[in-house]
C-alpha atoms as a PDB file:
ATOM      1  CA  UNK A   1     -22.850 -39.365 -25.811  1.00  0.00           C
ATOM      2  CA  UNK A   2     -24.714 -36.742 -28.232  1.00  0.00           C
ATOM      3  CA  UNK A   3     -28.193 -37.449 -28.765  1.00  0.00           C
ATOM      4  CA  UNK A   4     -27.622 -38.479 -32.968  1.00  0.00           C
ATOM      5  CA  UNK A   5     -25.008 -41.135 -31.321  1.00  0.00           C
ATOM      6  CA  UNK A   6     -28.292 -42.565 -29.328  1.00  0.00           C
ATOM      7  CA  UNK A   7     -30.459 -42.716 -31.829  1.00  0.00           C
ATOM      8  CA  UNK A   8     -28.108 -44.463 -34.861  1.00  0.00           C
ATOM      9  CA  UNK A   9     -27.521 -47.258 -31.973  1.00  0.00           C
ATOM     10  CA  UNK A  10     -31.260 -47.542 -31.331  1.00  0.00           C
ATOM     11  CA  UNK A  11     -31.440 -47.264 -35.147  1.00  0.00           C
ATOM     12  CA  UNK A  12     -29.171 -50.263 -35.551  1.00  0.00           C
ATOM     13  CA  UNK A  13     -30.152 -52.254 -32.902  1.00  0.00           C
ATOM     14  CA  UNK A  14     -33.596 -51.919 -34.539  1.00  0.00           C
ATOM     15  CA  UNK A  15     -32.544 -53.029 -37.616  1.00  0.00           C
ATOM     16  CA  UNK A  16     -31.020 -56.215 -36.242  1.00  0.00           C
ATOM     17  CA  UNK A  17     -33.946 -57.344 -34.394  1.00  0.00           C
ATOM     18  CA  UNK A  18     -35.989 -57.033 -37.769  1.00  0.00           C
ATOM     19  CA  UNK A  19     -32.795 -58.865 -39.746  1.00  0.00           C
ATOM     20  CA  UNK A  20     -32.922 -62.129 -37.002  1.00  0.00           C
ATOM     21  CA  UNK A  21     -36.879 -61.722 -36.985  1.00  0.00           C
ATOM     22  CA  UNK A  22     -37.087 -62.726 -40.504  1.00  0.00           C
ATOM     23  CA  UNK A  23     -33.832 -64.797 -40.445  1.00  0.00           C
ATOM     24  CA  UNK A  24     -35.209 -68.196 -40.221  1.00  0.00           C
ATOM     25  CA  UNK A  25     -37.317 -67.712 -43.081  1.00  0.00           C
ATOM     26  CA  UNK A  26     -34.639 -66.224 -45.440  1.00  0.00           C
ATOM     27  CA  UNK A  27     -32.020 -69.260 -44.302  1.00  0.00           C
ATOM     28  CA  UNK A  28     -35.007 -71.762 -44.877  1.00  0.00           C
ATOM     29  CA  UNK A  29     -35.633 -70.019 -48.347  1.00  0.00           C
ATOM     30  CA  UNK A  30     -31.696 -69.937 -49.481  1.00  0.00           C
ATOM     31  CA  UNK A  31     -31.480 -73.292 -47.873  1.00  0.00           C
ATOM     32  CA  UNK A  32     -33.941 -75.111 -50.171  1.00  0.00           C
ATOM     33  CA  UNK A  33     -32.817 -73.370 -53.325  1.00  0.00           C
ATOM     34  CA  UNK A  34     -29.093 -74.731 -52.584  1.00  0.00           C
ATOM     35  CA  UNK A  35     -31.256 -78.055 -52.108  1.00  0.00           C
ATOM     36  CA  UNK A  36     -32.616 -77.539 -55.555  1.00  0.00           C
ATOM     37  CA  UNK A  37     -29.385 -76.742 -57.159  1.00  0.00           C
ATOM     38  CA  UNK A  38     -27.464 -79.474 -55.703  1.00  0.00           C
ATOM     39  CA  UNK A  39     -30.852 -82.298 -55.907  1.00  0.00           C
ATOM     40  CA  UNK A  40     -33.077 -83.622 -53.652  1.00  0.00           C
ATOM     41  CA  UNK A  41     -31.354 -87.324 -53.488  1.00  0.00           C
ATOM     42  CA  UNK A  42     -29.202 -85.676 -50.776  1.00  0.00           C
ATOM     43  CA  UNK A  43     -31.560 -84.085 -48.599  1.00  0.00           C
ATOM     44  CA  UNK A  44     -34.848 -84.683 -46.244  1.00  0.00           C
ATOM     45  CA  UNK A  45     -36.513 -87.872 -47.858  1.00  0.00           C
ATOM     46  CA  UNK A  46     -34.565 -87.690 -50.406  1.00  0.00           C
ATOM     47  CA  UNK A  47     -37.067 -87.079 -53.192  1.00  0.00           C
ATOM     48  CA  UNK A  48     -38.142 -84.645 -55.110  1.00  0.00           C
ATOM     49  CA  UNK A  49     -41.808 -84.773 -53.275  1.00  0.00           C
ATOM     50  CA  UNK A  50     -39.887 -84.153 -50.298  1.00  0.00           C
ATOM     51  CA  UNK A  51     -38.283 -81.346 -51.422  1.00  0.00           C
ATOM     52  CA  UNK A  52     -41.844 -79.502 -52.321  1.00  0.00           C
ATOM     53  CA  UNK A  53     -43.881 -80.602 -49.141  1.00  0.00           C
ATOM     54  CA  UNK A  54     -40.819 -79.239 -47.016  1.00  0.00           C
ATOM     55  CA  UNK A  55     -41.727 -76.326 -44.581  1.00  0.00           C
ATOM     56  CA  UNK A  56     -38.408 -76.039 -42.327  1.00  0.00           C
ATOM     57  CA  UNK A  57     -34.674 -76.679 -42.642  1.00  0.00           C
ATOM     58  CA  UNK A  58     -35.667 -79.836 -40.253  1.00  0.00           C
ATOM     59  CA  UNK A  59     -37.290 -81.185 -43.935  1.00  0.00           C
ATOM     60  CA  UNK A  60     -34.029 -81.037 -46.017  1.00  0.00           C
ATOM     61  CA  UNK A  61     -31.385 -82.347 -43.567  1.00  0.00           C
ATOM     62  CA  UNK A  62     -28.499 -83.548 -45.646  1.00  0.00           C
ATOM     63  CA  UNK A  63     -28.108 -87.359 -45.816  1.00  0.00           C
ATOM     64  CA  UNK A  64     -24.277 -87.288 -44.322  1.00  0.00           C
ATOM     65  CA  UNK A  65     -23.779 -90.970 -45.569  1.00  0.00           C
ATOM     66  CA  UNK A  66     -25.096 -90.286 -48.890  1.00  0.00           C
ATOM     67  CA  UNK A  67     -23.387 -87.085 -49.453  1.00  0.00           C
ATOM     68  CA  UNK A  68     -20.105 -89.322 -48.041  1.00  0.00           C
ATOM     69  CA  UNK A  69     -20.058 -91.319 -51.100  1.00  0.00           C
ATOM     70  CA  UNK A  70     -21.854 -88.821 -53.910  1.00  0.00           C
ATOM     71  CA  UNK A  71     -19.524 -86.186 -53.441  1.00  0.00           C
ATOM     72  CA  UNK A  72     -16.388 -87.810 -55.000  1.00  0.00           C
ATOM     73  CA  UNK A  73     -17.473 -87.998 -58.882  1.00  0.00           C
ATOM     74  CA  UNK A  74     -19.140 -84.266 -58.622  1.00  0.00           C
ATOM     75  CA  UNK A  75     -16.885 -81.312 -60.828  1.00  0.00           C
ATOM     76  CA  UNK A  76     -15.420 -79.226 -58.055  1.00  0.00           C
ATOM     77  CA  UNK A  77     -17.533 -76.431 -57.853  1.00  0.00           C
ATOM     78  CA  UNK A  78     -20.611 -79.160 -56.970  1.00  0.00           C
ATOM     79  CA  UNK A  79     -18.115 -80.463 -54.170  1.00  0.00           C
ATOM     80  CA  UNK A  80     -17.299 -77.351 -52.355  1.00  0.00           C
ATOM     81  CA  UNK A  81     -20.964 -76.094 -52.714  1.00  0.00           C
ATOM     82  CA  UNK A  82     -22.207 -79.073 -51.342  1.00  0.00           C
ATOM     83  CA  UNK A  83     -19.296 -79.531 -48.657  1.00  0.00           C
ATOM     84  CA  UNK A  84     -20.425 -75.823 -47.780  1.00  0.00           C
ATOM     85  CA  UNK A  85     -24.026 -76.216 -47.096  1.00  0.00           C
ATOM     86  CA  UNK A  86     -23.244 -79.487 -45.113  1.00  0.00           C
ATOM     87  CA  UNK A  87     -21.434 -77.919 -42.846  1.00  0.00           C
ATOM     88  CA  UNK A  88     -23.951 -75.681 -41.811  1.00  0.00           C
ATOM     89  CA  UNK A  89     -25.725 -78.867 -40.730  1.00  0.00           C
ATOM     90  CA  UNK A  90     -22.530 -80.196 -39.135  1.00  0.00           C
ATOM     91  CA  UNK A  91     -19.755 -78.336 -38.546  1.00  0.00           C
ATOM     92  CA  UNK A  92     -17.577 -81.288 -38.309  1.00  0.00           C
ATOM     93  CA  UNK A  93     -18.082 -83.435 -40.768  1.00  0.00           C
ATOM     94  CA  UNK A  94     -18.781 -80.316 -43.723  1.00  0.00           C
ATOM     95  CA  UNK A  95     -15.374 -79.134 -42.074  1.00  0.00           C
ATOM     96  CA  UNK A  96     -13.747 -82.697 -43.058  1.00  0.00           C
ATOM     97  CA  UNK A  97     -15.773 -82.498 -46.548  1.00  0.00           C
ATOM     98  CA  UNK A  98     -14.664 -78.831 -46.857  1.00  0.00           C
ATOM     99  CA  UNK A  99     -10.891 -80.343 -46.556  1.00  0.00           C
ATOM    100  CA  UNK A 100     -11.579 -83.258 -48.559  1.00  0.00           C
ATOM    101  CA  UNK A 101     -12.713 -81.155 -51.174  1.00  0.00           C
ATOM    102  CA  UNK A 102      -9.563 -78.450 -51.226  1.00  0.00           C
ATOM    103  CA  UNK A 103     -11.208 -75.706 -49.246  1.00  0.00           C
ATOM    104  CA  UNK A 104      -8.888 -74.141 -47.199  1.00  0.00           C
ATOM    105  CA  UNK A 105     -10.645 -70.792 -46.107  1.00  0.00           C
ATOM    106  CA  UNK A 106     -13.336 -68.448 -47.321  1.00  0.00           C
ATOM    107  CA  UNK A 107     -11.751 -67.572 -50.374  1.00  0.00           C
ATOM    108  CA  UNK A 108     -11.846 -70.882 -51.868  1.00  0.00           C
ATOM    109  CA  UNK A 109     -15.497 -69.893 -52.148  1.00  0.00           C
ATOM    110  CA  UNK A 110     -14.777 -68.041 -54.766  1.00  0.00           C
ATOM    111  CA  UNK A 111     -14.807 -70.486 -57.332  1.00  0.00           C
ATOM    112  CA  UNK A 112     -18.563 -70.850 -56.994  1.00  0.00           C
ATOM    113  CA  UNK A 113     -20.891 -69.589 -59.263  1.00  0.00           C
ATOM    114  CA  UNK A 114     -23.146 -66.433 -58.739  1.00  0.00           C
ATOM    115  CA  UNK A 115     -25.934 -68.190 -57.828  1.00  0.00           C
ATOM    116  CA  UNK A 116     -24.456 -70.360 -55.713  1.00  0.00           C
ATOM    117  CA  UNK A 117     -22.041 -67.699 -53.731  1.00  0.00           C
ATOM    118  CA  UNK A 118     -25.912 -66.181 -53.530  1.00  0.00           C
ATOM    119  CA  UNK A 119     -27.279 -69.274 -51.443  1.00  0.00           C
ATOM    120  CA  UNK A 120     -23.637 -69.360 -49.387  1.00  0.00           C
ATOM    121  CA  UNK A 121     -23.813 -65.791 -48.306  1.00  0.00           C
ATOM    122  CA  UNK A 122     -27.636 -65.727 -47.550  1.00  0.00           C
ATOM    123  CA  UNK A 123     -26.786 -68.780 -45.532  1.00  0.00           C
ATOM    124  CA  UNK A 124     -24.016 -66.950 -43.945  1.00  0.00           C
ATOM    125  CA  UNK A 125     -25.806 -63.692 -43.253  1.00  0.00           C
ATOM    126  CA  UNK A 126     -29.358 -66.010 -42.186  1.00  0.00           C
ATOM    127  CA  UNK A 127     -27.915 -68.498 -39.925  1.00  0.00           C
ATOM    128  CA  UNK A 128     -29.312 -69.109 -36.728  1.00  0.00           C
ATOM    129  CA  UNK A 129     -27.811 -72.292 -35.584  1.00  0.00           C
ATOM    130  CA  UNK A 130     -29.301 -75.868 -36.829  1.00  0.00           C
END
């Protein structure tokens, strides 16, 4: 290996360690905005009080049984949103909401809104396991 090949893996090995350094802060972050979006009834406490006072992802847990029976009246961009975050809570049951709901694969995703892809990919690029 040539020295420049030695230092642009340093380089981005360096940069990775300062991406999952700040990681659980960004996913916390994107996490309660998605929180806000979708509304606090779902989440932690369920309140809004909750919502402010909340310091880690451990705060906001979704309310699976709640979520269970909100989700069917919500338009379908609220149900795949909300089937998305869950299952970065639960892999199992936001995969059966993520069916339920008509997602199929990532590209279903794409019906979100900006914001809301925003929160999914920060998610996605932040996550460090729950």
């Amino acid at each position: 290996m040539n020295p420049a090949s030695n230092s642009d893996i340093f380089e981005d090995i360096r940069q990775a360690e300062a991406h999952f350094a700040q990681a659980p802060h960004a996913f916390f972050q994107a996490w309660k905005h998605g929180v806000e979006l979708v509304g606090p009834e779902l989440f932690g406490d369920g309140t809004p009080q909750g919502l402010d006072a909340a310091i880690s992802k451990w705060d906001l847990c979704p309310i699976l049984a709640d979520i269970n029976q909100a989700i069917g009246p919500m338009s379908a961009g609220e149900k795949v949103f909300l089937a998305a975050m869950t299952s970065f809570y639960n892999a199992e049951i936001g995969g059966a909401l993520l069916k339920r709901v008509g997602v199929h694969g990532l590209a279903d995703l794409g019906g979100l809104d900006l914001q809301r892809r925003k929160v999914i990919a920060t998610l996605i690029l932040n996550y460090h396991g729950w």
